[in-house]
C-alpha atoms as a PDB file:
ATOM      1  CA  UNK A   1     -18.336  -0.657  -0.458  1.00  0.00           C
ATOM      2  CA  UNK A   2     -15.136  -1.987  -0.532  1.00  0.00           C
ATOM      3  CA  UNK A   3     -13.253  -2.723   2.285  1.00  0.00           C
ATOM      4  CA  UNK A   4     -10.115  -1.402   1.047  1.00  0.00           C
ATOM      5  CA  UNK A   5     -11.904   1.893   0.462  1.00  0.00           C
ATOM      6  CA  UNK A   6     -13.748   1.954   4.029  1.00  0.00           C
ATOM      7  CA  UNK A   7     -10.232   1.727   5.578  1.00  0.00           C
ATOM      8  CA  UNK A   8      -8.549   4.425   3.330  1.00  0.00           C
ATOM      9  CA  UNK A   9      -6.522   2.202   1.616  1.00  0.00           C
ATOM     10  CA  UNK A  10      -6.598   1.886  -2.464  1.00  0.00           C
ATOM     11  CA  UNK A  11      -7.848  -1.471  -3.990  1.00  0.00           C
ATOM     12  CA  UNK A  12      -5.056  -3.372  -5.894  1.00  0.00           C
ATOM     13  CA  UNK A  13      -7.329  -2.700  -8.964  1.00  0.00           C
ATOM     14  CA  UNK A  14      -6.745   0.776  -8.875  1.00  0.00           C
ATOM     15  CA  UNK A  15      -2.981   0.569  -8.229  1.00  0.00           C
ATOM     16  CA  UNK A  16      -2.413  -2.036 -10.924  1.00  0.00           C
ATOM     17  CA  UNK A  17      -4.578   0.849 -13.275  1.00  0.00           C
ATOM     18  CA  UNK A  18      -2.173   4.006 -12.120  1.00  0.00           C
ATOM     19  CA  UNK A  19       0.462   1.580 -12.733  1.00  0.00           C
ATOM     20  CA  UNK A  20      -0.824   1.309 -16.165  1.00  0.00           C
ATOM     21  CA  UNK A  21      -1.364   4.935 -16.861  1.00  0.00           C
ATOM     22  CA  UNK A  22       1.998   5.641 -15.798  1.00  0.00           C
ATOM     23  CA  UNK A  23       3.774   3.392 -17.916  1.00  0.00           C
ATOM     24  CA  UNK A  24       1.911   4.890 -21.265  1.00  0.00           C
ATOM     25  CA  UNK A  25       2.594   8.336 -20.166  1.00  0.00           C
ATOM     26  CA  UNK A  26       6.129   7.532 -19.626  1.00  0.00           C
ATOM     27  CA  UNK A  27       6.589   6.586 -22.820  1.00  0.00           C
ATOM     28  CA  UNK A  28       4.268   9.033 -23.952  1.00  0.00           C
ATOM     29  CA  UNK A  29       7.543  11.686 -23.801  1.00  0.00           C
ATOM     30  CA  UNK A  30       9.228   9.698 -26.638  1.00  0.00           C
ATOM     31  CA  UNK A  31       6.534   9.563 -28.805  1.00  0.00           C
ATOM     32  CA  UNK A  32       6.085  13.651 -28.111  1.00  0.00           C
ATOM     33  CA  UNK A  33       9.845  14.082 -29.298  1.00  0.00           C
ATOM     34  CA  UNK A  34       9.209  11.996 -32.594  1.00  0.00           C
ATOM     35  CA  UNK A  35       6.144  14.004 -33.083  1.00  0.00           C
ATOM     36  CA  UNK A  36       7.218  17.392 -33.017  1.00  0.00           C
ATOM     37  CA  UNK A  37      10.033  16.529 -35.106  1.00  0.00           C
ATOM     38  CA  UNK A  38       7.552  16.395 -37.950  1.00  0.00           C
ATOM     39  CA  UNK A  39       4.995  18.530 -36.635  1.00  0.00           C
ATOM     40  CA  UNK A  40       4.678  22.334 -35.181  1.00  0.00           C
ATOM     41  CA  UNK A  41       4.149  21.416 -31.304  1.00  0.00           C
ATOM     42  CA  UNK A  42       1.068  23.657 -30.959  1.00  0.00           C
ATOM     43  CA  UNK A  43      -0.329  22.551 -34.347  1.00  0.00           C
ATOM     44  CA  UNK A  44       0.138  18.570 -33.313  1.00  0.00           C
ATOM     45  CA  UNK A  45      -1.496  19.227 -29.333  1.00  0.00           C
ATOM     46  CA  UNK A  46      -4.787  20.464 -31.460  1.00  0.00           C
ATOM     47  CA  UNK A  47      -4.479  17.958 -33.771  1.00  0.00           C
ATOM     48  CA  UNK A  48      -4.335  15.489 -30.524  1.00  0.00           C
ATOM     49  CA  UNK A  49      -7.795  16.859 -28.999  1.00  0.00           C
ATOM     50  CA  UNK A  50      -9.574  16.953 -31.703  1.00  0.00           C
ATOM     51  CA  UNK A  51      -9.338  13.100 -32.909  1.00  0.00           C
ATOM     52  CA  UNK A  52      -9.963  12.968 -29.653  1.00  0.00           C
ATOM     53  CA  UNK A  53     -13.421  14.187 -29.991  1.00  0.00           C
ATOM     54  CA  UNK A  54     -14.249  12.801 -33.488  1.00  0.00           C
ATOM     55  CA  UNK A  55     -15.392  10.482 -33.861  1.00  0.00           C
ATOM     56  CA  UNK A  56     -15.918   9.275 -30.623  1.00  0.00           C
ATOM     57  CA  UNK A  57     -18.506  12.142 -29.581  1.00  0.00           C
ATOM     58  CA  UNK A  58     -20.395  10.274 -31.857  1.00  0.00           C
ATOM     59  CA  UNK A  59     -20.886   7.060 -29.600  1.00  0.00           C
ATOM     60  CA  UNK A  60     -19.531   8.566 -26.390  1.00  0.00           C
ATOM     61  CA  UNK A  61     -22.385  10.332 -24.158  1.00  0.00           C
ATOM     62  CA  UNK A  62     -21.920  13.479 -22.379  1.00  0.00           C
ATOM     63  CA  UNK A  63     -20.881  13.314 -19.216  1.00  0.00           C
ATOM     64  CA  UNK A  64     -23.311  14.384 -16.170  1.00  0.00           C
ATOM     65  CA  UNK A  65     -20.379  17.078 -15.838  1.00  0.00           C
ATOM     66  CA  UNK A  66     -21.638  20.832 -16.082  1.00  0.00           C
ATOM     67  CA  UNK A  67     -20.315  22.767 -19.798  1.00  0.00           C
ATOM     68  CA  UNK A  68     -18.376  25.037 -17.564  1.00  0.00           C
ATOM     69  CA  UNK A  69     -16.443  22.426 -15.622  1.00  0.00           C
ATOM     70  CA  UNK A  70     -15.773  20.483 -18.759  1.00  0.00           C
ATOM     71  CA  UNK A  71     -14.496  23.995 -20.833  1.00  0.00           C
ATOM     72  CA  UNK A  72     -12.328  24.562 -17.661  1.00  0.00           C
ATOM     73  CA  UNK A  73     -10.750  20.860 -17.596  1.00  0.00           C
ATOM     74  CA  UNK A  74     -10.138  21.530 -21.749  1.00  0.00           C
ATOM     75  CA  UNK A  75      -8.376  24.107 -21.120  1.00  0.00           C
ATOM     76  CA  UNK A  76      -6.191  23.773 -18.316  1.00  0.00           C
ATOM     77  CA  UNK A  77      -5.337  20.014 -20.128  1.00  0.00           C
ATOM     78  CA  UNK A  78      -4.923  20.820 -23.650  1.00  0.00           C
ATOM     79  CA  UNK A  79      -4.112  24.371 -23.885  1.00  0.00           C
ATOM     80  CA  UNK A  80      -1.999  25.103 -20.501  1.00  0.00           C
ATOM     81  CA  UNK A  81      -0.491  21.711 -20.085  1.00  0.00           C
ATOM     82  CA  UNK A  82      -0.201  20.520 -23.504  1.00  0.00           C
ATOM     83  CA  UNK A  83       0.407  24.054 -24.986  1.00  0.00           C
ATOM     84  CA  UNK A  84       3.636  24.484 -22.788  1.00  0.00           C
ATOM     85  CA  UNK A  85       4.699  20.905 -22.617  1.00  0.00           C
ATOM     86  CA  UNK A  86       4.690  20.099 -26.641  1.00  0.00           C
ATOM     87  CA  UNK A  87       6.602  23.509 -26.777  1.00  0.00           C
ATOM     88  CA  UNK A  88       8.976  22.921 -24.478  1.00  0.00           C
ATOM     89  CA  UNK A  89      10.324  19.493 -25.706  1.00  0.00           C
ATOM     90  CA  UNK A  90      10.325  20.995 -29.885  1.00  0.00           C
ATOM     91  CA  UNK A  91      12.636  23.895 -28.317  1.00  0.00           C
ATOM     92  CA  UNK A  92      15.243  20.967 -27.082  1.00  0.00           C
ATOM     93  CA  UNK A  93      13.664  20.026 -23.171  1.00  0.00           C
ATOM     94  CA  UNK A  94      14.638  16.579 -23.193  1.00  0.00           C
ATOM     95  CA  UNK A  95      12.032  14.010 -23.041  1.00  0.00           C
ATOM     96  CA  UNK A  96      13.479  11.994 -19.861  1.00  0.00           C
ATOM     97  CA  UNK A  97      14.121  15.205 -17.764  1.00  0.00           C
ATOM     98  CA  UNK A  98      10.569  16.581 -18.846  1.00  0.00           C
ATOM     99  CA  UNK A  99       8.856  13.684 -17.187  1.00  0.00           C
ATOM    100  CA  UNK A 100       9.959  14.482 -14.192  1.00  0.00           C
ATOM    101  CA  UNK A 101      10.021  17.889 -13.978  1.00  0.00           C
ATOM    102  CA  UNK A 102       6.173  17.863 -14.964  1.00  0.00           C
ATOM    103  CA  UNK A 103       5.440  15.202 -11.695  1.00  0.00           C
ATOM    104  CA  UNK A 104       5.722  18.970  -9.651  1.00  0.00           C
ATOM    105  CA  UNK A 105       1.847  18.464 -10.631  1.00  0.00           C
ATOM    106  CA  UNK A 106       1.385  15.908  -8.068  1.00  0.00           C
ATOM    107  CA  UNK A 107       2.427  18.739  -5.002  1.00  0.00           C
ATOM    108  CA  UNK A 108       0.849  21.195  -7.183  1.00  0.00           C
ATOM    109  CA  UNK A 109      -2.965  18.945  -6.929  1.00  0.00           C
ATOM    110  CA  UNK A 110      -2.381  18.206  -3.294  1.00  0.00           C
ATOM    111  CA  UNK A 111      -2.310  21.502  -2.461  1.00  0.00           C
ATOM    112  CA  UNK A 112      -5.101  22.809  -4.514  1.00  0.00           C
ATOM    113  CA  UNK A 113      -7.074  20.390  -3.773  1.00  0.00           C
ATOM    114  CA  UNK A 114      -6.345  20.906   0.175  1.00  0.00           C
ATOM    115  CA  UNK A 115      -7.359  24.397   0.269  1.00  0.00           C
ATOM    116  CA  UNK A 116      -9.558  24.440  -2.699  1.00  0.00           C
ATOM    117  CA  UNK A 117     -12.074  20.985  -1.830  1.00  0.00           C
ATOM    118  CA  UNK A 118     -10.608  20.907   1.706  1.00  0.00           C
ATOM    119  CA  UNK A 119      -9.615  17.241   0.965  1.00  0.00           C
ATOM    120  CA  UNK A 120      -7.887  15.468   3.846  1.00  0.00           C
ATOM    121  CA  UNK A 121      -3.941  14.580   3.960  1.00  0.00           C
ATOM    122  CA  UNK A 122      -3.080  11.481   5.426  1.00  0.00           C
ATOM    123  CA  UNK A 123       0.344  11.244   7.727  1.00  0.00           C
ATOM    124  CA  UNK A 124       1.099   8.642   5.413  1.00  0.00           C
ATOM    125  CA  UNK A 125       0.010  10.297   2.401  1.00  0.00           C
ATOM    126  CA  UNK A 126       2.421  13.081   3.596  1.00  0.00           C
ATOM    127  CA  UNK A 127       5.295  10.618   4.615  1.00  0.00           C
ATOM    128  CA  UNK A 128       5.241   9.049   0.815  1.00  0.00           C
ATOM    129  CA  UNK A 129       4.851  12.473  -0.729  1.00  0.00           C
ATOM    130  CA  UNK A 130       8.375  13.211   1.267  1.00  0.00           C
ATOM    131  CA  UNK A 131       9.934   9.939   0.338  1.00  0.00           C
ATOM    132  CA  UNK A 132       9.003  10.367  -3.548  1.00  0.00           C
ATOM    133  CA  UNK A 133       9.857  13.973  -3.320  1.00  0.00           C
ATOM    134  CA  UNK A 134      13.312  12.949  -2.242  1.00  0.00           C
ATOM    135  CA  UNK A 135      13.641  10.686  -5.060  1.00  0.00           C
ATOM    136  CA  UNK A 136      12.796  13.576  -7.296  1.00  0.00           C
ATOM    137  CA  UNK A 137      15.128  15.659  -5.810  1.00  0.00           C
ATOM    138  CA  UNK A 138      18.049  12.489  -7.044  1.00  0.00           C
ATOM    139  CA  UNK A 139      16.606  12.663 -10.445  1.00  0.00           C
ATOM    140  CA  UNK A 140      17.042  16.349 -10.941  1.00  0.00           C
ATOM    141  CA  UNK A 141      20.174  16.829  -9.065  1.00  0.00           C
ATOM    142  CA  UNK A 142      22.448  15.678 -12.100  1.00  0.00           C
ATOM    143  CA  UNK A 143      21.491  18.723 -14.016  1.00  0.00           C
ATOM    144  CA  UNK A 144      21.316  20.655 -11.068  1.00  0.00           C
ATOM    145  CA  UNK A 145      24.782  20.466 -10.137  1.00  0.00           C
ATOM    146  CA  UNK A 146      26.343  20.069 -13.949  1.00  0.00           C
ATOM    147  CA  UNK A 147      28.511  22.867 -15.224  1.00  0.00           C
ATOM    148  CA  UNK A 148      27.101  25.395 -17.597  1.00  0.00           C
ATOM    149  CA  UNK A 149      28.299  23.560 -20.392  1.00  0.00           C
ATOM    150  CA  UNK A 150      26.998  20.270 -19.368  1.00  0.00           C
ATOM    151  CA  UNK A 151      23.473  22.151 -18.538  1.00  0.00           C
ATOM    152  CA  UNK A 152      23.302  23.795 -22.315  1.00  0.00           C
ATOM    153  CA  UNK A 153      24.159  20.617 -24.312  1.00  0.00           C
ATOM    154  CA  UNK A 154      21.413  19.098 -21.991  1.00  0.00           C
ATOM    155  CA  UNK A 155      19.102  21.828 -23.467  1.00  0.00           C
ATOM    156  CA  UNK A 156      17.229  22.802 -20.639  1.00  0.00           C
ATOM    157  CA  UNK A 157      17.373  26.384 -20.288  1.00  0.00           C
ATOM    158  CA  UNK A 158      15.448  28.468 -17.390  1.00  0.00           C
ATOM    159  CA  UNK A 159      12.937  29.327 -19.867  1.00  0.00           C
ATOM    160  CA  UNK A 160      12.178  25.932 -20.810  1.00  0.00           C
ATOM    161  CA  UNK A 161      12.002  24.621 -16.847  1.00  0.00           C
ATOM    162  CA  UNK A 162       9.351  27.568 -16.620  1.00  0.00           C
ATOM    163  CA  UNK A 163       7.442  26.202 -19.181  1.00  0.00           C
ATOM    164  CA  UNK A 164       7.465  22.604 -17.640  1.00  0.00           C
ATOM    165  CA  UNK A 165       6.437  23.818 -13.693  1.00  0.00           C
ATOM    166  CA  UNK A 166       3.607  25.773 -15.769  1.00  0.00           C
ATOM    167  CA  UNK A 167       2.420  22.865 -17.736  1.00  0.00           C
ATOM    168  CA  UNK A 168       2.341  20.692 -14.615  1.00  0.00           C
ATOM    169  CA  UNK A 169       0.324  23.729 -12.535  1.00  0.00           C
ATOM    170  CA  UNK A 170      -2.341  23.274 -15.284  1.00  0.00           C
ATOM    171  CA  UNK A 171      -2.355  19.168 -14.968  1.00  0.00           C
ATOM    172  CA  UNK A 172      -2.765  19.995 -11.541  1.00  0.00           C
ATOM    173  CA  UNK A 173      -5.797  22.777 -11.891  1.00  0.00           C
ATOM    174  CA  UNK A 174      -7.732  19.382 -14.546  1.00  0.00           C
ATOM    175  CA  UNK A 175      -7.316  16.973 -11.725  1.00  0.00           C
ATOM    176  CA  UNK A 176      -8.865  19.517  -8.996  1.00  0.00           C
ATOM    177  CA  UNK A 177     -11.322  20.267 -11.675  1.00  0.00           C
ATOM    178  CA  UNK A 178     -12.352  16.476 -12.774  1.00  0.00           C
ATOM    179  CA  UNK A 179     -12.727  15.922  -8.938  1.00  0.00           C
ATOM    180  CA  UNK A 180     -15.388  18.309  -8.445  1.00  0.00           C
ATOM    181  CA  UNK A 181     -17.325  16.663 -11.469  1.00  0.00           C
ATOM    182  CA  UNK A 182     -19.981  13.702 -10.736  1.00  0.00           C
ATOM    183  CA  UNK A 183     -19.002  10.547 -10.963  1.00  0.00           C
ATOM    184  CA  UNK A 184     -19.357   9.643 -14.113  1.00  0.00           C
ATOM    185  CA  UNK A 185     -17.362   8.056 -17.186  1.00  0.00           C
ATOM    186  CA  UNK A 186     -13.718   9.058 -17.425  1.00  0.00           C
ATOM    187  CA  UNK A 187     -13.870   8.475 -21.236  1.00  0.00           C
ATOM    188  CA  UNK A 188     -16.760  10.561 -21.450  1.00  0.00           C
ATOM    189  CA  UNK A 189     -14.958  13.333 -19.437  1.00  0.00           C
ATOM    190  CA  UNK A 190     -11.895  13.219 -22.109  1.00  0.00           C
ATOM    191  CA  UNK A 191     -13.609  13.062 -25.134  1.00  0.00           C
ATOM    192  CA  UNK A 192     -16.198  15.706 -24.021  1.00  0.00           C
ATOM    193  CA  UNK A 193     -13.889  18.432 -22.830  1.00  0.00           C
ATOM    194  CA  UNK A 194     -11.580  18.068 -25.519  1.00  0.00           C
ATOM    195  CA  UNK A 195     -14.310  20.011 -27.674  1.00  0.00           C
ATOM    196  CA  UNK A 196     -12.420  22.827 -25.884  1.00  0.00           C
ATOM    197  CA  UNK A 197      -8.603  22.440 -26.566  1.00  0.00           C
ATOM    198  CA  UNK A 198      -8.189  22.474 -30.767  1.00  0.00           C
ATOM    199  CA  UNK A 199      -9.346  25.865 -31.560  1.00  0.00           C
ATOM    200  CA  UNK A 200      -7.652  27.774 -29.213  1.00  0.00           C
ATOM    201  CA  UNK A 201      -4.357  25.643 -29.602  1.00  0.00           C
ATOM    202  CA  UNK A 202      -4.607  25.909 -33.398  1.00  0.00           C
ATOM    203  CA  UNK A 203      -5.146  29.125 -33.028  1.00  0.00           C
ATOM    204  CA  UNK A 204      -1.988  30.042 -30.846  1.00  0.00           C
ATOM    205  CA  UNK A 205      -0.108  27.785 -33.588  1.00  0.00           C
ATOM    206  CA  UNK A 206      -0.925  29.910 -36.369  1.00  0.00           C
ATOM    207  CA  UNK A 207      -0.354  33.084 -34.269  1.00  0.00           C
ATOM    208  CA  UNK A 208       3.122  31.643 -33.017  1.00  0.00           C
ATOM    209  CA  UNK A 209       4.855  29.131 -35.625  1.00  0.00           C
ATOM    210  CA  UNK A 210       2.736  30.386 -38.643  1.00  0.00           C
ATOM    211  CA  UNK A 211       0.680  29.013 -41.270  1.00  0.00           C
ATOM    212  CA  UNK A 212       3.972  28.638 -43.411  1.00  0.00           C
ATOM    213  CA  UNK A 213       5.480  26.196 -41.088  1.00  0.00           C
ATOM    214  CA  UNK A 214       2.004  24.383 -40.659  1.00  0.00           C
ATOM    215  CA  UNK A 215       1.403  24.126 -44.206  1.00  0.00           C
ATOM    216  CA  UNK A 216       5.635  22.886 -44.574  1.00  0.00           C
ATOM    217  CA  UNK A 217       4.761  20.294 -41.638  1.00  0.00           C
ATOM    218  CA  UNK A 218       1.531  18.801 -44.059  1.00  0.00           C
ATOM    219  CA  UNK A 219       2.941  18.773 -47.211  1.00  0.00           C
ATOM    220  CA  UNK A 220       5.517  16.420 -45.898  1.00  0.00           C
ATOM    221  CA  UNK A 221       3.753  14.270 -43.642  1.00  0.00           C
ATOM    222  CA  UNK A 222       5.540  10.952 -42.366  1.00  0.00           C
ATOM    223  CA  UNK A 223       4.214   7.829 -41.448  1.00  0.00           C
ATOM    224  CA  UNK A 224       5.890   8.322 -38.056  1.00  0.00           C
ATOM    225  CA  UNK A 225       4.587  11.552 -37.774  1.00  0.00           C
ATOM    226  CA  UNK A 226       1.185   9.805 -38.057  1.00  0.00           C
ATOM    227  CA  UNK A 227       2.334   7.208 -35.850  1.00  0.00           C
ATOM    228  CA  UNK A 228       2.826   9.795 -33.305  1.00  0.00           C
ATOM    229  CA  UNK A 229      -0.328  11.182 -33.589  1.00  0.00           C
ATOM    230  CA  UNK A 230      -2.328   7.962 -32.951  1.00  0.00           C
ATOM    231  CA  UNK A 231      -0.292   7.193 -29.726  1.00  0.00           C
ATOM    232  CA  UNK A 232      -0.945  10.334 -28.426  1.00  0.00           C
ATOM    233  CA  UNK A 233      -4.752  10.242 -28.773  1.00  0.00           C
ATOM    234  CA  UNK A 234      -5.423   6.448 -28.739  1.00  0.00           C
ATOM    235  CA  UNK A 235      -3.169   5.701 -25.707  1.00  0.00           C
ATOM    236  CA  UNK A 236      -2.138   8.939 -23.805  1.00  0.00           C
ATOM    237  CA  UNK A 237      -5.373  10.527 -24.153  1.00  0.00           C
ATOM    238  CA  UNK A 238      -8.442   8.232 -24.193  1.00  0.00           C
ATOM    239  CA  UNK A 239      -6.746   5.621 -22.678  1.00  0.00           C
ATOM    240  CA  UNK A 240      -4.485   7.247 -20.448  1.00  0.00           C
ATOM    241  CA  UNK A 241      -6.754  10.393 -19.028  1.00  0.00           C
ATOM    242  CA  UNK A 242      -9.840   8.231 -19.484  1.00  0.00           C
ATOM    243  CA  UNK A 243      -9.079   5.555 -16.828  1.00  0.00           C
ATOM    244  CA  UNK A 244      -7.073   8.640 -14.742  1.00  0.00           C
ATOM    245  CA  UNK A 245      -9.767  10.660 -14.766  1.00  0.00           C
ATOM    246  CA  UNK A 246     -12.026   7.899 -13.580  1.00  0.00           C
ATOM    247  CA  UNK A 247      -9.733   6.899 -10.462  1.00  0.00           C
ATOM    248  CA  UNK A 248      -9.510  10.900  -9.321  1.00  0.00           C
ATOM    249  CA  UNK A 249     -13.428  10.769  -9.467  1.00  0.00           C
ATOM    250  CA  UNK A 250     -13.564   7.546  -6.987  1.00  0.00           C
ATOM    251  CA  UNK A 251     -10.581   8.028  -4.786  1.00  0.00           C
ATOM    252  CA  UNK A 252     -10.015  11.703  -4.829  1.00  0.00           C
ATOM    253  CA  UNK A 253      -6.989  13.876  -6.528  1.00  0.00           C
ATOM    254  CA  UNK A 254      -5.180  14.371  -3.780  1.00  0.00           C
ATOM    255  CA  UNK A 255      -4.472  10.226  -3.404  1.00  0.00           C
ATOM    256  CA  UNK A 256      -4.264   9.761  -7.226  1.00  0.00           C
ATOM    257  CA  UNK A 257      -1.843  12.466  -8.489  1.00  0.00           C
ATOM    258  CA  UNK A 258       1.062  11.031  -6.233  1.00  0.00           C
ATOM    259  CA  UNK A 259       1.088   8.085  -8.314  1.00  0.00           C
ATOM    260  CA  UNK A 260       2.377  10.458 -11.736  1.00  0.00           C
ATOM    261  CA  UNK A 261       5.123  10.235  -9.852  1.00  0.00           C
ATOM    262  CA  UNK A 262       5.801   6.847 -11.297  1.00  0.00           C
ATOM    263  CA  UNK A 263       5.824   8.610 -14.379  1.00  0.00           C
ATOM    264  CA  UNK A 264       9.706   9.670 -14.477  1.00  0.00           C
ATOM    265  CA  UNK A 265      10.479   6.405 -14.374  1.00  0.00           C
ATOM    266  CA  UNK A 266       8.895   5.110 -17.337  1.00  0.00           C
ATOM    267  CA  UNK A 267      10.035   8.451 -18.918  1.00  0.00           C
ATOM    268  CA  UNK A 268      13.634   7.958 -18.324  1.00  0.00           C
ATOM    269  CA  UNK A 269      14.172   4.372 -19.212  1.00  0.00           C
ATOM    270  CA  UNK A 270      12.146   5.212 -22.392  1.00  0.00           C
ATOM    271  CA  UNK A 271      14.376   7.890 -23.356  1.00  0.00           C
ATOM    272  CA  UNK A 272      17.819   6.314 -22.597  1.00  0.00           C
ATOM    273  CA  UNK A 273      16.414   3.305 -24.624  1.00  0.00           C
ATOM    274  CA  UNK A 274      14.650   5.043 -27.529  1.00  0.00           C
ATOM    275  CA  UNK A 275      16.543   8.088 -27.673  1.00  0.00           C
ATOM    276  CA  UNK A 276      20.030   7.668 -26.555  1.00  0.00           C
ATOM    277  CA  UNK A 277      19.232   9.779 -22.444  1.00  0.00           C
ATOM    278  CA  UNK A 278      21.446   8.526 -19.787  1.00  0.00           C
ATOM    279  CA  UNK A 279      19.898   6.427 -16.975  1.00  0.00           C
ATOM    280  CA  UNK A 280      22.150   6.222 -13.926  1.00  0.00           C
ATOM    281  CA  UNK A 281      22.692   3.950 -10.885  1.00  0.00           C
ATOM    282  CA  UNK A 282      21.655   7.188  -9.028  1.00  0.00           C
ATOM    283  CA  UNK A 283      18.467   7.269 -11.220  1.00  0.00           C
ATOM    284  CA  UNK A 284      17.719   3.665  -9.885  1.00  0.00           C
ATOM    285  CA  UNK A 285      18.371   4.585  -6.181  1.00  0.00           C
ATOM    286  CA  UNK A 286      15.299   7.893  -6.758  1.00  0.00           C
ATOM    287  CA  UNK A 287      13.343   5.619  -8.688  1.00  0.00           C
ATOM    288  CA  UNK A 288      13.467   2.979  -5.204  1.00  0.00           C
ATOM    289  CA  UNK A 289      12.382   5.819  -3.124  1.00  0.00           C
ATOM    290  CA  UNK A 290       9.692   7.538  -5.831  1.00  0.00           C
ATOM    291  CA  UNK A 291       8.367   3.718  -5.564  1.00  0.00           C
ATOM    292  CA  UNK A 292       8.429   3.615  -1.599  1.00  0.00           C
ATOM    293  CA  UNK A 293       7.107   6.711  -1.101  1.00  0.00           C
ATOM    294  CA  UNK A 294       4.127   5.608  -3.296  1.00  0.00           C
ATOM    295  CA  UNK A 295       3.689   2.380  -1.586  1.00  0.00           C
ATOM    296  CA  UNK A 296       3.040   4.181   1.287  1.00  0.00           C
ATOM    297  CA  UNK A 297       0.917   6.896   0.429  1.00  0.00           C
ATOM    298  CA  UNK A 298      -1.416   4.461  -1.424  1.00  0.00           C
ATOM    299  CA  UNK A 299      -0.779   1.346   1.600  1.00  0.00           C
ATOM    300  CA  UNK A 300      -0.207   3.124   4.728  1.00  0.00           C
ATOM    301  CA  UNK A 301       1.566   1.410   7.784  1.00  0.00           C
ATOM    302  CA  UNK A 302      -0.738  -1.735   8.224  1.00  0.00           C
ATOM    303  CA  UNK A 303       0.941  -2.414  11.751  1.00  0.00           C
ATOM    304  CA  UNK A 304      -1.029  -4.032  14.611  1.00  0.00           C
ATOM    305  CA  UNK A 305      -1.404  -1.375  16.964  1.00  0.00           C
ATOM    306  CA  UNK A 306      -0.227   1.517  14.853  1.00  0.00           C
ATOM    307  CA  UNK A 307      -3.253   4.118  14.042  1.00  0.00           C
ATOM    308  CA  UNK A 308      -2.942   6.554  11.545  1.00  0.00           C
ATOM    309  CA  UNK A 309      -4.647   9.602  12.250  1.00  0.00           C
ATOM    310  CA  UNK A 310      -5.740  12.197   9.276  1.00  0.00           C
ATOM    311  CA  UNK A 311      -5.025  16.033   9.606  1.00  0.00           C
ATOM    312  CA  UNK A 312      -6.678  18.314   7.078  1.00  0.00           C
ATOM    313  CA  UNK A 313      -5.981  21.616   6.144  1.00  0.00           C
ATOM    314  CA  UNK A 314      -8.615  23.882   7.980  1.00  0.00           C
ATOM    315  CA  UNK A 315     -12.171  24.831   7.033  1.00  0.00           C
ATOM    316  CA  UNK A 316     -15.333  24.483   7.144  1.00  0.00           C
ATOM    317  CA  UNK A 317     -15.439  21.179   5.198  1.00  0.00           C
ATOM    318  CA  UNK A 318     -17.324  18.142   7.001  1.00  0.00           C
ATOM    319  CA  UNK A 319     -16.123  14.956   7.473  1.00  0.00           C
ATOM    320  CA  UNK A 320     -17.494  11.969   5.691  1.00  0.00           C
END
């Protein structure tokens, strides 16, 4: 076993790969605003899962994952977080602010997975998830403090935060879910459960936007539109879930799902570039901290002298 791993500590490998995932799911908010420009949000998160599965299902095998664990991942992923994300952003969330609001999945996986797998929490886990918190806390406190004009031209509405906070709850439900599966292919995992997400979502989009609007969106198909589409299933999806999917299996979803928080980051810069969203000094300073607070939750304090002892929420779990 790795050494890294024996002492708690994540291998650089898997940082430089949640580094990775983070930066395509950053920009992944961008492409999600071109998309459902084109395309009824519902209509395009189906149209996501199921190139997902074909063709790939084809070549892919099934993972050693029970049908009940990989219907419950489907869901929670492409209906729940999907569903309400894709949504959100079409009714005017923007894309910057959306990153971060979904990273409340990282707190939301740490504490299901505490009381639900009886995983252990670090100090130093806890420290980092405290130091990136507070960055969050600088990201969002523009908008939290703007005037009611500044917060309507921003178009993010009560409604639509609700929508965000429940999209990242069901993120954080997959993650809890994928780590209870066997070790096994993260690909697999992705393409596998996705046979669960279009149906329902397609059907929700025809209940919800209509079969008028869906047919609208076809008949005028773009090139971007298609564009769009690819992204999201090529590099959010199989890529991006795929290799996440396959870290939370090794290392556990309560150490993974603090490094989303990277996400925001990527998410902001890509919207102030792409799409005209500001991107503050202020945004630098909580993107510093989201950074340190990861570095130490994945790191720890590698002092001579200094031990770090692990508390756990209490159970009956035993100890590795």
């Amino acid at each position: 076993m790795n050494e890294s791993i024996k002492n708690g500590r994540l291998p650089p490998t898997a940082f430089v790969y949640a580094f990775l995932i983070a930066a395509i799911w950053g920009f992944n908010f961008v492409v999600i605003k071109v998309g459902v420009a084109g395309v009824p949000p519902l209509m395009l998160a189906s149209l996501r899962f199921l190139f997902c599965v074909f063709p790939a299902i084809f070549w892919v095998r099934k993972p050693a994952a029970s049908w009940k664990s990989l219907a419950a991942y489907g869901l929670f992923l492409g209906v729940v977080e999907f569903g309400f994300l894709f949504t959100a952003i079409k009714l005017g969330a923007p894309a910057g602010l959306s990153s971060l609001i979904l990273q409340a999945q990282a707190f939301f996986t740490a504490l299901l997975a505490g009381f639900a797998l009886k995983e252990r929490i670090k100090i130093q886990s806890i420290l980092g998830m405290i130091i990136s918190g507070a960055g969050l806390v600088l990201l969002a406190l523009p908008q939290s403090t703007a005037s009611a004009a500044i917060q309507a031209s921003s178009g993010l509405s009560l409604p639509l935060f609700m929508m965000l906070m429940a999209a990242a709850l069901g993120w954080a439900a997959a993650n809890v879910i994928a780590r209870t599966m066997p070790s096994s292919s993260g690909l697999s995992v992705m393409v596998w459960s996705s046979i669960f997400s279009p149906i329902p979502l397609a059907g929700l989009s025809l209940l919800v936007e209509g079969p008028q609007s869906i047919a609208r969106a076809f008949a005028d198909l773009s090139w971007l539109s298609v564009a769009a589409l690819a992204y999201l299933v090529i590099m959010s999806t199989l890529i991006g879930y795929g290799l996440w999917n396959k870290l939370i299996m090794q290392f556990g979803a309560g150490r993974i799902a603090p490094f989303s928080l990277l996400v925001p980051i990527f998410g902001l810069a890509s919207a102030s570039i792409f799409l005209g969203e500001r991107f503050t000094v202020l945004d630098s300073v909580a993107a510093l901290l989201i950074l340190g607070g990861l570095m130490i939750h994945a790191f720890g304090f590698h002092l001579p002298g200094l031990a770090i002892r692990s508390i756990e929420f209490k159970g009956n779990s035993k100890k590795p």
